[in-house]
C-alpha atoms as a PDB file:
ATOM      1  CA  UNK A   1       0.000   0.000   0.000  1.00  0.00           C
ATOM      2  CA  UNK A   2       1.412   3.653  -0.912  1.00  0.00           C
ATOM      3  CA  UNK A   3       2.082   5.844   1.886  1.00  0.00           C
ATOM      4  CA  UNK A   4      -0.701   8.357   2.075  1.00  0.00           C
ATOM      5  CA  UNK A   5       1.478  10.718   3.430  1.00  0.00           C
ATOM      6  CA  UNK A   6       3.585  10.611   0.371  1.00  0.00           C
ATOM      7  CA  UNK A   7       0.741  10.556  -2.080  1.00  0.00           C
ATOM      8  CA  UNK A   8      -1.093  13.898  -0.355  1.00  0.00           C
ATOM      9  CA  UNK A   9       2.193  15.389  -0.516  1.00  0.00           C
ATOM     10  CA  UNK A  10       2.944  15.051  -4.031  1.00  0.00           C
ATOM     11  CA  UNK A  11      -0.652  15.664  -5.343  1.00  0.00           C
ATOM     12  CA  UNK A  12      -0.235  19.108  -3.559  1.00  0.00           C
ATOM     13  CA  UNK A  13       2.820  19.785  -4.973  1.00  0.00           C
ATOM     14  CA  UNK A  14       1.219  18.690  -8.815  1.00  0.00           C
ATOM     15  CA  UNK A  15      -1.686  20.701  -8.218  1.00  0.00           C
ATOM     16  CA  UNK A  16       0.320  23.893  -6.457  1.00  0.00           C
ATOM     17  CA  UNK A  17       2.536  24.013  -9.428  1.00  0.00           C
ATOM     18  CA  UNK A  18       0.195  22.788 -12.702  1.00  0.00           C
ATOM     19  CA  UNK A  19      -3.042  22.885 -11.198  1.00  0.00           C
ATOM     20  CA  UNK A  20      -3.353  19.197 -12.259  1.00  0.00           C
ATOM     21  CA  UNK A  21      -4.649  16.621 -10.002  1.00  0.00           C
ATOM     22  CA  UNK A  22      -4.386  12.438 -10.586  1.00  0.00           C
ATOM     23  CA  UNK A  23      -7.353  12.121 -12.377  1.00  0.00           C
ATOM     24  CA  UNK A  24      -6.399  14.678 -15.114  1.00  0.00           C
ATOM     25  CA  UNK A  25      -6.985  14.188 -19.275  1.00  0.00           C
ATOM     26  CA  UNK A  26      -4.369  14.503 -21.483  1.00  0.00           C
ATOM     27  CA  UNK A  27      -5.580  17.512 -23.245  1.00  0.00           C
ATOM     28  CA  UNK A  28      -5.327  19.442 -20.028  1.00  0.00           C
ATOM     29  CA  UNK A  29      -1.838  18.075 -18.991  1.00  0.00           C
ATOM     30  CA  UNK A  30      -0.528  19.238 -22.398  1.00  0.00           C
ATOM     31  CA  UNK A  31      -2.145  22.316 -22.477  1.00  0.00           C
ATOM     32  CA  UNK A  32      -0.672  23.030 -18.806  1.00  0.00           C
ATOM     33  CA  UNK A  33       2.778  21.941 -19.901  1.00  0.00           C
ATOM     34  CA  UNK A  34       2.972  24.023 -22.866  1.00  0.00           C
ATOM     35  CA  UNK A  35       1.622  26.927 -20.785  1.00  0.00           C
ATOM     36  CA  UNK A  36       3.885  27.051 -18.279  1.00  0.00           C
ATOM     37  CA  UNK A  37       6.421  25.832 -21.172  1.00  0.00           C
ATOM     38  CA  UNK A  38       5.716  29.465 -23.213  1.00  0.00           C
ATOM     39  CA  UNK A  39       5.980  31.910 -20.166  1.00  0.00           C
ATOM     40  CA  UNK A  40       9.879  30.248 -19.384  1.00  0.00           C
ATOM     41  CA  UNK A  41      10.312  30.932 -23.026  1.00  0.00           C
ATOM     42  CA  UNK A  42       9.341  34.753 -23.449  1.00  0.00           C
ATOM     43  CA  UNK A  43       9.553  36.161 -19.679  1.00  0.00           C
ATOM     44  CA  UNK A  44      12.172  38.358 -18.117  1.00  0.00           C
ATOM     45  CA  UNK A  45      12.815  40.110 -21.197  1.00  0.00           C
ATOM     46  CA  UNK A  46      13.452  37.234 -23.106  1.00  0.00           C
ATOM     47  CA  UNK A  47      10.847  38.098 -26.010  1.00  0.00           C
ATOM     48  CA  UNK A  48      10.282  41.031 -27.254  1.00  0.00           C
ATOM     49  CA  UNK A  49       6.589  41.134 -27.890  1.00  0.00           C
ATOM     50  CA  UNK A  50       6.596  44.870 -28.966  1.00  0.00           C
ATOM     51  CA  UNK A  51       7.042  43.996 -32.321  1.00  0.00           C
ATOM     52  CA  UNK A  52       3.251  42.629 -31.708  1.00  0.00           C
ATOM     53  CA  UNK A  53       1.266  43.726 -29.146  1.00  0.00           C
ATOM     54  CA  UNK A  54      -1.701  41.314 -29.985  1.00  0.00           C
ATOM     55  CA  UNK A  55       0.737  38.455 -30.027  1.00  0.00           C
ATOM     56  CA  UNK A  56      -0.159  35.574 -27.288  1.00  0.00           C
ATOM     57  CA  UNK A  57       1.435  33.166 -28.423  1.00  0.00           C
ATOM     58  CA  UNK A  58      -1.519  30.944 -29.664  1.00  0.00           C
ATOM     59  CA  UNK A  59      -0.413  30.411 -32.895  1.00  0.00           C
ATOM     60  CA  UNK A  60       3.040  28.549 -31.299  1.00  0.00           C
ATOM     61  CA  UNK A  61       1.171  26.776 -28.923  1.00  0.00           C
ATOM     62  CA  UNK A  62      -0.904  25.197 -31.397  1.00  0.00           C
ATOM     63  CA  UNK A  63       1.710  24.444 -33.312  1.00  0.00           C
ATOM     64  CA  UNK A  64       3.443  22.613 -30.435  1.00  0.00           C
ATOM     65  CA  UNK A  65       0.094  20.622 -29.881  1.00  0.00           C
ATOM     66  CA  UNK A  66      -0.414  19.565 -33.208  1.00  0.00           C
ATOM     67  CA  UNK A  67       3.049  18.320 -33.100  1.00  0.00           C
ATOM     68  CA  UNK A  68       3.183  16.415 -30.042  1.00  0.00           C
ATOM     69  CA  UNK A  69       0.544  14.165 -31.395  1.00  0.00           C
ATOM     70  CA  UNK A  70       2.797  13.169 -34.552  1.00  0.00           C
ATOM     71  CA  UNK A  71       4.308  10.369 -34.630  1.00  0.00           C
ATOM     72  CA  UNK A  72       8.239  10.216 -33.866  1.00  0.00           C
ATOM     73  CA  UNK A  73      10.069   7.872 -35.527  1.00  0.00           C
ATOM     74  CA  UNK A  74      13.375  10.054 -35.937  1.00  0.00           C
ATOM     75  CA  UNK A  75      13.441  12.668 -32.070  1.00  0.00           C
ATOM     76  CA  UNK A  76      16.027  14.881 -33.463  1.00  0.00           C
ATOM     77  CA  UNK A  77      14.508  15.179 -36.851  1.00  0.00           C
ATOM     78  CA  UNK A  78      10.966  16.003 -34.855  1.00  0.00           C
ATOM     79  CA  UNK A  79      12.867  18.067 -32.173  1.00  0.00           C
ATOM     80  CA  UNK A  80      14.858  20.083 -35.323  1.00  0.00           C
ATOM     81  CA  UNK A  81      11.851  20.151 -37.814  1.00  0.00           C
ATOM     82  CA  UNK A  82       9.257  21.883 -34.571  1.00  0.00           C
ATOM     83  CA  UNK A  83      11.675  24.343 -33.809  1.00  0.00           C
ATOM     84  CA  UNK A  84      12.067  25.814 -37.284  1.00  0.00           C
ATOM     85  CA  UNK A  85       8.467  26.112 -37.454  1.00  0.00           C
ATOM     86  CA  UNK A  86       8.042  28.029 -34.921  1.00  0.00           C
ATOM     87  CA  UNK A  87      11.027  30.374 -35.336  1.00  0.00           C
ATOM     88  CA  UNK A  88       9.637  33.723 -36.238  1.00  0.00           C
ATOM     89  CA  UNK A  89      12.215  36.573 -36.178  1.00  0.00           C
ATOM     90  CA  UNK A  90      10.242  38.837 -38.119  1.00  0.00           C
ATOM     91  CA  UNK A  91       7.885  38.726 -34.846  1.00  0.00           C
ATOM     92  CA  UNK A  92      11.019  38.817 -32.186  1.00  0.00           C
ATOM     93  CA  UNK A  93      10.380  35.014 -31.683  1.00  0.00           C
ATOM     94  CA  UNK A  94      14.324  33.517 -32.427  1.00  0.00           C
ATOM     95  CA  UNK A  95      15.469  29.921 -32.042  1.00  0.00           C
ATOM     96  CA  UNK A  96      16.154  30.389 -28.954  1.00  0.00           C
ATOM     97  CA  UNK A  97      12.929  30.961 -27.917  1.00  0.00           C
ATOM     98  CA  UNK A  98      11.532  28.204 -29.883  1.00  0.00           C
ATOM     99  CA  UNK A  99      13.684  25.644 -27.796  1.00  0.00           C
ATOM    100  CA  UNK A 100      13.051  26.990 -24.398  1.00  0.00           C
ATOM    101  CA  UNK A 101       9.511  26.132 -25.613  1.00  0.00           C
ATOM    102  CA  UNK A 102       9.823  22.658 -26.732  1.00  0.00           C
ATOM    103  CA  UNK A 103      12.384  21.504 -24.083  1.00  0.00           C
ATOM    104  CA  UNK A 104      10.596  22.924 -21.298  1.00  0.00           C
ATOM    105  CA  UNK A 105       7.216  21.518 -22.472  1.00  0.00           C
ATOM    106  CA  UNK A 106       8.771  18.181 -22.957  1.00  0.00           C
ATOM    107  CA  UNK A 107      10.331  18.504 -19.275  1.00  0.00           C
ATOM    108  CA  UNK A 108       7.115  19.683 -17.406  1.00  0.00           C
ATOM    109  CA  UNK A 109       5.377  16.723 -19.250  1.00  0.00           C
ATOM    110  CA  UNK A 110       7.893  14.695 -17.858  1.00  0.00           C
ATOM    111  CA  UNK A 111       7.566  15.908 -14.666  1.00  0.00           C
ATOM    112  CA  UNK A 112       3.790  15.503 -14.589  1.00  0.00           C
ATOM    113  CA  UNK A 113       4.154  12.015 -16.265  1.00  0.00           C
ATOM    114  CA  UNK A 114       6.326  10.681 -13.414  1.00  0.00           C
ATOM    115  CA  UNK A 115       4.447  12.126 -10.311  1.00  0.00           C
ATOM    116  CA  UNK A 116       0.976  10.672 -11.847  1.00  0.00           C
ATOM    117  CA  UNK A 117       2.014   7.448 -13.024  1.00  0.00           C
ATOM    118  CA  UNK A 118       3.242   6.857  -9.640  1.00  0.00           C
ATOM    119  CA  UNK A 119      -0.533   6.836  -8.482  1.00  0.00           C
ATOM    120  CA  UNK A 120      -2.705   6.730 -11.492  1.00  0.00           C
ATOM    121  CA  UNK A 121      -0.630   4.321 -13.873  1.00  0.00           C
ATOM    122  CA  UNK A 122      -3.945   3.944 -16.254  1.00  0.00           C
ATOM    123  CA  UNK A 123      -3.960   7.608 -16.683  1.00  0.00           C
ATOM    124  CA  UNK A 124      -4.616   8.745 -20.265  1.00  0.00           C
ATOM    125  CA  UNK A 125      -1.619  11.050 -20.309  1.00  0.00           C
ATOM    126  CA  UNK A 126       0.774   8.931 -18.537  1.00  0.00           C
ATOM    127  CA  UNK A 127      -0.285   6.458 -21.417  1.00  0.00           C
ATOM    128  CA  UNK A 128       0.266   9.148 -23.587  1.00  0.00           C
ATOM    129  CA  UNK A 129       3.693  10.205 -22.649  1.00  0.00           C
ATOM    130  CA  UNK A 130       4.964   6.287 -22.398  1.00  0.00           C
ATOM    131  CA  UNK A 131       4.296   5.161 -25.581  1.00  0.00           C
ATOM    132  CA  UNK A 132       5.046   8.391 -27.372  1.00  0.00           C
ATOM    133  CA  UNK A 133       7.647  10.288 -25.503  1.00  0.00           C
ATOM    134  CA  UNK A 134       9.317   7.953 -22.681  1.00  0.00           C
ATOM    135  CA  UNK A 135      11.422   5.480 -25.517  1.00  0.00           C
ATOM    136  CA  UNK A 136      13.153   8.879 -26.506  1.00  0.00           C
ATOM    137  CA  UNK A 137      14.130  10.131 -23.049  1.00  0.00           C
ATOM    138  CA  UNK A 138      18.283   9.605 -23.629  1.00  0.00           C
ATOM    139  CA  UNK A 139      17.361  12.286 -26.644  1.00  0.00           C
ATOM    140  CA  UNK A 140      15.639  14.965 -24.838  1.00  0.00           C
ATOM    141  CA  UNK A 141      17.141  18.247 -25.041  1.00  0.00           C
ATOM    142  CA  UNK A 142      18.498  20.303 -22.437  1.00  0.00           C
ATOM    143  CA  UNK A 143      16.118  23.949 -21.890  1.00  0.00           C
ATOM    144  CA  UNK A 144      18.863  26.096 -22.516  1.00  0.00           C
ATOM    145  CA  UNK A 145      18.718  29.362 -20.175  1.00  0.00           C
ATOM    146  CA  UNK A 146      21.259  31.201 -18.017  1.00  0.00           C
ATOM    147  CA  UNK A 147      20.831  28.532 -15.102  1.00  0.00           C
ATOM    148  CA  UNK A 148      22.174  26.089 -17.266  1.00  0.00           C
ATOM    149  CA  UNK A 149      24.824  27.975 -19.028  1.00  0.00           C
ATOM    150  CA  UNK A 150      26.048  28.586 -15.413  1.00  0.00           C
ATOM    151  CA  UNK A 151      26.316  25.260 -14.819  1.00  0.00           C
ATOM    152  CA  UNK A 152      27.377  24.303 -18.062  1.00  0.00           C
ATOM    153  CA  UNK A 153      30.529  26.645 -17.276  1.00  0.00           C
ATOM    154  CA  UNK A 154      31.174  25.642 -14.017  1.00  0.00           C
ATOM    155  CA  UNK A 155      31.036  21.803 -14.629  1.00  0.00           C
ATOM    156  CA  UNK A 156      33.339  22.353 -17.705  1.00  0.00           C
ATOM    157  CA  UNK A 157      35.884  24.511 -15.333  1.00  0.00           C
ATOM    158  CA  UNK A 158      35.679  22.302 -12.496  1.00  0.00           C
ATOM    159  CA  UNK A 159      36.486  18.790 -15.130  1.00  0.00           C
ATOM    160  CA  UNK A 160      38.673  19.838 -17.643  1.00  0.00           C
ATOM    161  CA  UNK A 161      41.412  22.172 -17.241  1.00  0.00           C
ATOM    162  CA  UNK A 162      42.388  22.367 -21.424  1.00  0.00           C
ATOM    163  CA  UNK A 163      43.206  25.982 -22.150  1.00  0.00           C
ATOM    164  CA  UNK A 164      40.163  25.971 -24.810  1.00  0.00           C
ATOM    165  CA  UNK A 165      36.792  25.422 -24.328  1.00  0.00           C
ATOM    166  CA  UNK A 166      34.924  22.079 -25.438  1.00  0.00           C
ATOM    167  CA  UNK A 167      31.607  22.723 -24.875  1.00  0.00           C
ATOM    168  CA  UNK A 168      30.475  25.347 -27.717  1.00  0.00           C
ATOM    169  CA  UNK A 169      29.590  28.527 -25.717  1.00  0.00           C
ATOM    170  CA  UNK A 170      28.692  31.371 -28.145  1.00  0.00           C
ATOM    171  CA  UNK A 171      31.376  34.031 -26.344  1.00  0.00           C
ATOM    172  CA  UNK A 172      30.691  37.845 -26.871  1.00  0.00           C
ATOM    173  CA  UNK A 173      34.735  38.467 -26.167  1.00  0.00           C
ATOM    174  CA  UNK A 174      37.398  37.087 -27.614  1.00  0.00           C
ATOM    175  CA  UNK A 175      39.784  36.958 -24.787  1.00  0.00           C
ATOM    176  CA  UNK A 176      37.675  35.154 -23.226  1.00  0.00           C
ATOM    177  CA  UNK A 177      37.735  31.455 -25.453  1.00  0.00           C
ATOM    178  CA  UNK A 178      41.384  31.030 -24.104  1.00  0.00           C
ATOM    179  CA  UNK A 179      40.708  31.174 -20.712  1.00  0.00           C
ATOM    180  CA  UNK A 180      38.321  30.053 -17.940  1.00  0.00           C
ATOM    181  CA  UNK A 181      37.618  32.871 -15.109  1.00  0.00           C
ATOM    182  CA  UNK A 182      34.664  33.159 -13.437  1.00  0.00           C
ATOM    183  CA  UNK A 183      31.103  32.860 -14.877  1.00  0.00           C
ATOM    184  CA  UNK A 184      29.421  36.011 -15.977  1.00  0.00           C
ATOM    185  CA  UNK A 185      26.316  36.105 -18.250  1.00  0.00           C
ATOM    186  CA  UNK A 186      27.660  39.263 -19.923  1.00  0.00           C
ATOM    187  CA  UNK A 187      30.279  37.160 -21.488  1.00  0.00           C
ATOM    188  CA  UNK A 188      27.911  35.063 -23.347  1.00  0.00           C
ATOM    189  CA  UNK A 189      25.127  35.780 -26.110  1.00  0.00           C
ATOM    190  CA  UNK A 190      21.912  35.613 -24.396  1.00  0.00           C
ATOM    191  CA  UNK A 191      20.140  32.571 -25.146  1.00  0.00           C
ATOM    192  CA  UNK A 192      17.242  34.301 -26.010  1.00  0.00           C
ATOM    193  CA  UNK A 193      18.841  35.659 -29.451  1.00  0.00           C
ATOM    194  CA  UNK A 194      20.459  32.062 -30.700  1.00  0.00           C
ATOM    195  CA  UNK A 195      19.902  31.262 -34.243  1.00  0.00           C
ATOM    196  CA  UNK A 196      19.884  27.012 -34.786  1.00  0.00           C
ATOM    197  CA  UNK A 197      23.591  26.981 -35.608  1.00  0.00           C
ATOM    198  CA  UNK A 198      24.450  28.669 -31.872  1.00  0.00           C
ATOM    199  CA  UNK A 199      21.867  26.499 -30.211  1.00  0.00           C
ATOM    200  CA  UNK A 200      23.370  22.738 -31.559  1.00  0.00           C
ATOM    201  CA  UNK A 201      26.581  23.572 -31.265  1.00  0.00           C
ATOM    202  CA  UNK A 202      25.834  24.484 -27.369  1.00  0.00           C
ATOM    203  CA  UNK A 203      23.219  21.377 -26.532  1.00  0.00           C
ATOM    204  CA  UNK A 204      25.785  18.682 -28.776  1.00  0.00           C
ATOM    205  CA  UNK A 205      28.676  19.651 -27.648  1.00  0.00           C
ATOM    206  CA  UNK A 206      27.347  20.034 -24.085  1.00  0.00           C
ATOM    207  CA  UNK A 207      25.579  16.597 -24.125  1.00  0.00           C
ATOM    208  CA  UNK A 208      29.401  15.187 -25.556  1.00  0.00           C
ATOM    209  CA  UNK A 209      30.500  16.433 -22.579  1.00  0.00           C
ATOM    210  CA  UNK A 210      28.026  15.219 -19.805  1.00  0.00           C
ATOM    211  CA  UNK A 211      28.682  11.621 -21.465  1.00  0.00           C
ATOM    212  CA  UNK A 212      32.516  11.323 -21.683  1.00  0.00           C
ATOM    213  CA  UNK A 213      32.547   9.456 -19.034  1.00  0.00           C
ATOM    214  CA  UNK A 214      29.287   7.650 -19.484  1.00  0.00           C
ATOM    215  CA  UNK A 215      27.681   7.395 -22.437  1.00  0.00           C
ATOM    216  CA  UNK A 216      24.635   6.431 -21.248  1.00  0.00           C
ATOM    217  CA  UNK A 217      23.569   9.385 -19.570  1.00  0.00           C
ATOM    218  CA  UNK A 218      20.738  11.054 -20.037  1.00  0.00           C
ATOM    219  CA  UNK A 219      21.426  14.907 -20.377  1.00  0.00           C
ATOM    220  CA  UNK A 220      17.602  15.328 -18.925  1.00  0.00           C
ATOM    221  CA  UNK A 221      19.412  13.709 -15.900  1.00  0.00           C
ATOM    222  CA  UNK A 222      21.999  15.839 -15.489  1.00  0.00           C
ATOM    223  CA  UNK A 223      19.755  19.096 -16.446  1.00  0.00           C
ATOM    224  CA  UNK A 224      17.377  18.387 -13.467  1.00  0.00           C
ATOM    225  CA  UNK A 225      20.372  18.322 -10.640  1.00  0.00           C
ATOM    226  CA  UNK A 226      22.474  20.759 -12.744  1.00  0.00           C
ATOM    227  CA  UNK A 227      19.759  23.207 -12.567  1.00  0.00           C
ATOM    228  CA  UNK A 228      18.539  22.987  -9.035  1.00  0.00           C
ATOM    229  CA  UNK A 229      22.639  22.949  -7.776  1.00  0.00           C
ATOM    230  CA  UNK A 230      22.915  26.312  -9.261  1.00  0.00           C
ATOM    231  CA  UNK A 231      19.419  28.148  -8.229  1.00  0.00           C
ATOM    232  CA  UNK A 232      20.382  27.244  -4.670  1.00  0.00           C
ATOM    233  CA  UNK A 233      23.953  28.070  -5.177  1.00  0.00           C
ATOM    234  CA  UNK A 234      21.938  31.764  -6.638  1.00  0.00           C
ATOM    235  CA  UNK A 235      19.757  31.867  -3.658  1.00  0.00           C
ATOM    236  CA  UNK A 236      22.652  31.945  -1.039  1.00  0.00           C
ATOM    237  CA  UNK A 237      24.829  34.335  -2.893  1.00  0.00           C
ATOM    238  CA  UNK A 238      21.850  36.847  -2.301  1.00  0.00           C
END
């Protein structure tokens, strides 16, 4: 028998964050993943939705549900082809705003996937995410955002001490590709404003990294701990 302790705990915690409980349908679970997955993208100055003022995002969020219910044969074709479509520059909305969007609604989905299933296995969604998502979890993508470039940084730093960097950071100064120092956003392009070719280069040459010494790994692994580590590291340098 499940500890009910346990399972009132985490469907508070599912319903504080999503506003999902147990018992939820898949359309809602998406919807509420993509949500949540579209204000990570374009907050904090990370879109500029001047260019528009009437622009809510509906359009992209469609897109991303009409995609999620393709089937996906090849994930980095999928992952590569949903991006481009919903890369809009001429409306402020780059690249790198199209994978914040994607990676984060294939992480909360994730998320909510693995707290139900753990009390509602014959839930549609956890179905759902099983049979289409869950045999491509080594492939998931990494949300790219300043959290993880920190971390990104330090973990390079703190493992390999080669003059050069390995993992592809797109570096606004040029003194700064031959040697390490400190992390400091300003150094780096904001994510925000990466075009495809900045945005591979980062996750592939990142994931490379995070697998050198097992290739196994799932980056999505290392992104959850990597992420948390440096929001608390954050929180007591304030």
């Amino acid at each position: 028998m499940q500890n009910n302790e346990f399972r009132n705990a985490s469907r508070f915690l599912l319903f504080t964050y999503f506003g999902l409980d147990f018992n939820v349908d898949k359309t809602e679970a998406i919807k509420k993943a993509i949500d949540i997955a579209y204000n990570d993208a374009t907050l904090m100055g990370a879109f500029n939705t001047k260019k528009d003022k009437n622009d809510n995002g509906e359009d992209r969020k469609n897109k991303v549900v009409k995609a999620l219910e393709d089937q996906i044969d090849d994930f980095k074709k999928w992952h590569s082809d949903l991006c481009s479509d919903l890369e809009d520059n001429d409306k402020g909305f780059s690249f790198g705003n199209a994978q914040k969007l994607v990676n984060m609604t294939i992480k909360n989905m994730h998320i909510i996937y693995s707290v139900i299933n753990e009390f509602n296995p014959d839930n549609k969604f956890v179905s759902f995410f099983k049979e289409r998502f869950l045999p491509h979890y080594s492939a998931f993508h990494i949300p790219v955002d300043d959290y993880i470039l920190e971390a990104a940084w330090v973990l390079e730093s703190e493992n390999d001490k080669r003059d050069s960097k390995i993992i592809k950071f797109p570096i606004k100064d040029s003194a700064c590709k031959t040697k390490y120092g400190k992390y400091n956003s300003e150094k780096i392009t904001r994510w925000s404003s990466w075009n495809d070719e900045t945005y591979y280069a980062f996750q592939n040459s990142l994931k490379d990294f995070i697998r050198k010494d097992n290739p196994e790994k799932s980056p999505l692994d290392w992104e959850y701990d990597a992420w948390i580590a440096t929001a608390k590291k954050r929180k007591d340098q304030k």
